[in-house]
N, C-alpha and C. Protein backbone atom coordinates (compact mmCIF):
# COMPACT_ATOMS: atom_id res chain seq x y z
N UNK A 1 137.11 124.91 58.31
CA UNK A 1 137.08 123.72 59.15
C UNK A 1 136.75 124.09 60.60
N UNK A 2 137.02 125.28 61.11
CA UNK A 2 136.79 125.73 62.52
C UNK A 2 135.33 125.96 62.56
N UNK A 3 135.14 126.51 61.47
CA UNK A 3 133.69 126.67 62.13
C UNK A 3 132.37 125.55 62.13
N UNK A 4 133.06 124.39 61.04
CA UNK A 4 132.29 123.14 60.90
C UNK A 4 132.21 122.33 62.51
N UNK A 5 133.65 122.97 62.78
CA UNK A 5 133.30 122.30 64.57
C UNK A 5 132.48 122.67 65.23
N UNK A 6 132.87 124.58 65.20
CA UNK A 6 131.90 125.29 65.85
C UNK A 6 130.31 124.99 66.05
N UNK A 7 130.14 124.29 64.64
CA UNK A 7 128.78 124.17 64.96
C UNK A 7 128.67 122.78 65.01
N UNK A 8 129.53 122.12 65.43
CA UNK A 8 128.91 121.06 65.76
C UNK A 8 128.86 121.06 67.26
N UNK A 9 129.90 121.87 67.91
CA UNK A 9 130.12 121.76 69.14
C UNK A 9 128.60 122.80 69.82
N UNK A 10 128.27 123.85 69.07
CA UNK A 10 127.03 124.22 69.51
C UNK A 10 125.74 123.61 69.59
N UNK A 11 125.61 122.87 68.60
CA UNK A 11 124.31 121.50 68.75
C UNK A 11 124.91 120.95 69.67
N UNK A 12 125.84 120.43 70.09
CA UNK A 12 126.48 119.25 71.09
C UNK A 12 126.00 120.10 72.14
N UNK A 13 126.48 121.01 72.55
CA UNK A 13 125.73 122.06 73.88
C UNK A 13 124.40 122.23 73.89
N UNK A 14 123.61 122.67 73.04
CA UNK A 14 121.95 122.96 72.52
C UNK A 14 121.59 121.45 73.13
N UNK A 15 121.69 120.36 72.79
CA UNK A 15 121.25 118.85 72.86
C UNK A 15 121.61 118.57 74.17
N UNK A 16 122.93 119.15 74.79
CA UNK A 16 122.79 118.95 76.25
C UNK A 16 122.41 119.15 77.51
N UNK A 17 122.14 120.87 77.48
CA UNK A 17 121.42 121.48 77.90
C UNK A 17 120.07 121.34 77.69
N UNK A 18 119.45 120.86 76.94
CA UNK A 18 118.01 120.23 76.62
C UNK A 18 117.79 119.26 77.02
N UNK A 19 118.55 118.23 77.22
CA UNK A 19 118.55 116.82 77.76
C UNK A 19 118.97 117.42 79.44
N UNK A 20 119.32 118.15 80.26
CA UNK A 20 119.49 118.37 81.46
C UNK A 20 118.49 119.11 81.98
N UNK A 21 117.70 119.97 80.96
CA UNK A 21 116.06 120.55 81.19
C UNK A 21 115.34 119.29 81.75
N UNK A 22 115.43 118.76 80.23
CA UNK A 22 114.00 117.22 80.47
C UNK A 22 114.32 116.66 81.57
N UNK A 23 115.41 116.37 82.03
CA UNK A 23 115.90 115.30 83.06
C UNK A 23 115.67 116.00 84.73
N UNK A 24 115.79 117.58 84.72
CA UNK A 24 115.57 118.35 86.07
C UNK A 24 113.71 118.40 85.89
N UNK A 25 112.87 118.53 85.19
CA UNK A 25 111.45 118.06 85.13
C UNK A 25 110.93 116.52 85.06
N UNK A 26 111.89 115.57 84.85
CA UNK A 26 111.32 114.07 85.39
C UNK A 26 111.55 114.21 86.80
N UNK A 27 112.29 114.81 86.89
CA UNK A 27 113.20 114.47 88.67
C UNK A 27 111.93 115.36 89.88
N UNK A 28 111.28 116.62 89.47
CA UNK A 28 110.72 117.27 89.76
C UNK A 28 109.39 116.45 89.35
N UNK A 29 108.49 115.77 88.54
CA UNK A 29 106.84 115.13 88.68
C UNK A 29 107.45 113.84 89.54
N UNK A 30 108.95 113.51 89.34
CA UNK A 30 108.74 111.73 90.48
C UNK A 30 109.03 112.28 91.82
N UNK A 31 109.89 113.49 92.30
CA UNK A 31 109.61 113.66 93.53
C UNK A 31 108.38 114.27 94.08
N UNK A 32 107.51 115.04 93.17
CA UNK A 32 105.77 114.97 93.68
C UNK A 32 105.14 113.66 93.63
N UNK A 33 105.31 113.26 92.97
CA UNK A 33 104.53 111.99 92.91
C UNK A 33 104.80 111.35 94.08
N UNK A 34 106.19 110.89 94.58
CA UNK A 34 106.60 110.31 95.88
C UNK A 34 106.07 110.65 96.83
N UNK A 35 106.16 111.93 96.86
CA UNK A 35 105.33 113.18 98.08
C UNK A 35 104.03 112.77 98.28
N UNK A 36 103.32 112.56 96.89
CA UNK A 36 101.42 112.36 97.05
C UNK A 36 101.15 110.82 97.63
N UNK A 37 102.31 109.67 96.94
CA UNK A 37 101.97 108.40 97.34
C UNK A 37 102.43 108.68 98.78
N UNK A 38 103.47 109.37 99.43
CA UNK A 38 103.73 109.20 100.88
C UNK A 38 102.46 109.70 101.55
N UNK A 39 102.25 110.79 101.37
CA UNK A 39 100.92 111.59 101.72
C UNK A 39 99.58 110.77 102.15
N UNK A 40 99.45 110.16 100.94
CA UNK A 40 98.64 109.44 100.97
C UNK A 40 98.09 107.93 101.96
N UNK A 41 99.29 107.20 101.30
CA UNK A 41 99.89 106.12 102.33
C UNK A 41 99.60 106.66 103.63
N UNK A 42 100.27 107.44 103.93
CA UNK A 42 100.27 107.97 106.02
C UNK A 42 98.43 108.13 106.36
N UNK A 43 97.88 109.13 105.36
CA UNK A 43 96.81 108.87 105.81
C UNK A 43 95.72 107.82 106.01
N UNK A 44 96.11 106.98 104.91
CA UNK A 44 95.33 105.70 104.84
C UNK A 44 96.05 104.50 106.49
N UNK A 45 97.20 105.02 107.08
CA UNK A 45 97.54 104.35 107.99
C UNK A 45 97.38 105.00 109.21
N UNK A 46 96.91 106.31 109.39
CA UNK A 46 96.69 106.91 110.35
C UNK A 46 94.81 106.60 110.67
N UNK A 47 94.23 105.96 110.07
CA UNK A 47 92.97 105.62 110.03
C UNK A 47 91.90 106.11 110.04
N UNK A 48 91.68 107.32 108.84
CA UNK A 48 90.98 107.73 108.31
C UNK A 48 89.54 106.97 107.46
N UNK A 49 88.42 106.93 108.05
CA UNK A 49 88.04 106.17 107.34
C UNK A 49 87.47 106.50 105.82
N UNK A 50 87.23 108.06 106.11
CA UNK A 50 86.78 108.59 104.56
C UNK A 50 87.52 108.45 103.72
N UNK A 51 89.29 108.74 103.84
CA UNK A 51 89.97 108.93 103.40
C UNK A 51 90.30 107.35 102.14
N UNK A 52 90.30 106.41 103.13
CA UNK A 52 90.51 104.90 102.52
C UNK A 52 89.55 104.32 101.89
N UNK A 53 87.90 104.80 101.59
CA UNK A 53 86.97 104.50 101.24
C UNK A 53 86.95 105.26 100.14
N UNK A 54 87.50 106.24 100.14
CA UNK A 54 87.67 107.54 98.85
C UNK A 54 89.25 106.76 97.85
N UNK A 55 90.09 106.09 98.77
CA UNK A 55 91.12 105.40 97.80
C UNK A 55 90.92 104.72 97.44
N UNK A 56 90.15 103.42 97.81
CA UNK A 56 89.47 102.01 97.58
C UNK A 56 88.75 102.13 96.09
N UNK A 57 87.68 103.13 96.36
CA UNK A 57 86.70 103.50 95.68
C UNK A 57 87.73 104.32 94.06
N UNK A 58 88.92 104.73 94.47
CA UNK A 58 89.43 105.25 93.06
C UNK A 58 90.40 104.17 92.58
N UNK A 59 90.80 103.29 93.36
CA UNK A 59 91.78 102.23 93.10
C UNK A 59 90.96 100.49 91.80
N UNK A 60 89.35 100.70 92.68
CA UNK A 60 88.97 99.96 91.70
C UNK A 60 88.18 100.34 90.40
N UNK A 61 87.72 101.92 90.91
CA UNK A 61 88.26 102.61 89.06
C UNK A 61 89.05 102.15 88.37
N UNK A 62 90.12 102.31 88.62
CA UNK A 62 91.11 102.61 87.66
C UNK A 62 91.35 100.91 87.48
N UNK A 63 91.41 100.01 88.47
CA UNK A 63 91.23 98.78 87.45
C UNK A 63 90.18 98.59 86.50
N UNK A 64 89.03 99.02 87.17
CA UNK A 64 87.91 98.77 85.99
C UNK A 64 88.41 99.17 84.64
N UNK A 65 88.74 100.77 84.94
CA UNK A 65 89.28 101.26 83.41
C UNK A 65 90.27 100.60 82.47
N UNK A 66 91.09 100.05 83.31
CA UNK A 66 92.13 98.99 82.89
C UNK A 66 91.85 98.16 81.89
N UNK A 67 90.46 97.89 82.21
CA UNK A 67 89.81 96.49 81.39
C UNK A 67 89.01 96.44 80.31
N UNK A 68 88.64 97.99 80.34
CA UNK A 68 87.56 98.73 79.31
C UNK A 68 88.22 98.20 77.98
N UNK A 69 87.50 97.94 77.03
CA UNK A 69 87.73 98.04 75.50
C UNK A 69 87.25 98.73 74.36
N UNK A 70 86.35 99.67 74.78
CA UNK A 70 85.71 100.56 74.21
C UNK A 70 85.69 101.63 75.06
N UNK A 71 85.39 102.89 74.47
CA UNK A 71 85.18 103.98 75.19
C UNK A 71 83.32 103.96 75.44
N UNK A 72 82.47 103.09 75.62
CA UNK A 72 81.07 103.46 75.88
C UNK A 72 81.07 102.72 77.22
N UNK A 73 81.96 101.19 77.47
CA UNK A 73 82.69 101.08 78.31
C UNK A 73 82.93 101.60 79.71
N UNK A 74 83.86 102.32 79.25
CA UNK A 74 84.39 103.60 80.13
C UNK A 74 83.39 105.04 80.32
N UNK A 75 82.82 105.19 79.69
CA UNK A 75 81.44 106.11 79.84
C UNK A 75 80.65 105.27 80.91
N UNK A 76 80.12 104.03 80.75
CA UNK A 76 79.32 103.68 81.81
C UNK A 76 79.69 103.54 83.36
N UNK A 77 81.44 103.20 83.23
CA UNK A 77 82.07 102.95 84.42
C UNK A 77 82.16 104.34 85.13
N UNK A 78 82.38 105.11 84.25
CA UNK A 78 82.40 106.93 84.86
C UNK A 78 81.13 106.76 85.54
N UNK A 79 79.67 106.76 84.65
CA UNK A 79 79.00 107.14 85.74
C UNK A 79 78.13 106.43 87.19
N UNK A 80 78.95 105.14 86.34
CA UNK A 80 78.64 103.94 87.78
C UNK A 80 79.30 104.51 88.90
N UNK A 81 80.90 105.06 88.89
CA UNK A 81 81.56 105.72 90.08
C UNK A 81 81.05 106.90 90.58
N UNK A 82 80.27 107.83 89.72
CA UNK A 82 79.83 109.21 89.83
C UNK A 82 78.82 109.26 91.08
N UNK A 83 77.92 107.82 90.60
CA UNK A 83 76.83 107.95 91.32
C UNK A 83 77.33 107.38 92.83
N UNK A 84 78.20 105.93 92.77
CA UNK A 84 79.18 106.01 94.48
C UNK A 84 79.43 106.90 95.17
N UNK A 85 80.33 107.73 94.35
CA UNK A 85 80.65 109.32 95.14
C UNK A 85 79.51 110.45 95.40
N UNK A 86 78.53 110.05 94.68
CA UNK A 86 77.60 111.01 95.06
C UNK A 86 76.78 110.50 96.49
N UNK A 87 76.62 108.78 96.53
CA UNK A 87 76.60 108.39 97.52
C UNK A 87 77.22 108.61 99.06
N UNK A 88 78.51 108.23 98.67
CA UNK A 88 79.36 108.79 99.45
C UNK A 88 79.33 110.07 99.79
N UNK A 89 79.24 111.57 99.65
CA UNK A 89 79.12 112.99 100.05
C UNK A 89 77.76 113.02 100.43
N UNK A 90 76.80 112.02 100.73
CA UNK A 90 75.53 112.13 101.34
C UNK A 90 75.66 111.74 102.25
């Protein structure tokens, strides 16, 4: 009977310590993430103009992509943006 605990009490540890891994790596991508949206934000308010024309320009990507229903779709929208940005670095 002791050792039926034993091992239950060792999965109970194994499962908790695994669940306090996953939980110290969510905590670690949302405080980068915070970091990049602050980052970001400041520069778009410090008045950069490349900077906000380069966010604009990825912000209505990603709605476009939003809306895609096919992936040929999303192939054309890639290189509709490709050719903007290539615009843009000229």
């Amino acid at each position: 009977m002791t050792l039926f605990w034993a091992a239950i009490s060792a999965v109970l540890v194994f499962y908790f310590r695994e669940s306090i891994k996953v939980a110290h790596q969510q905590r670690n991508i949302t405080s980068k993430l915070d970091a990049y949206l602050v980052h970001w934000s400041l520069k778009i308010i410090e008045g950069d103009d490349t900077v906000f024309k380069l966010s604009s320009v990825g912000l209505s990507w990603a709605e476009k992509h939003q809306n895609c229903n096919s992936i040929e779709e999303v192939l054309k929208i890639n290189e509709e943006f490709k050719v903007k940005l290539q615009e843009m670095k000229s």
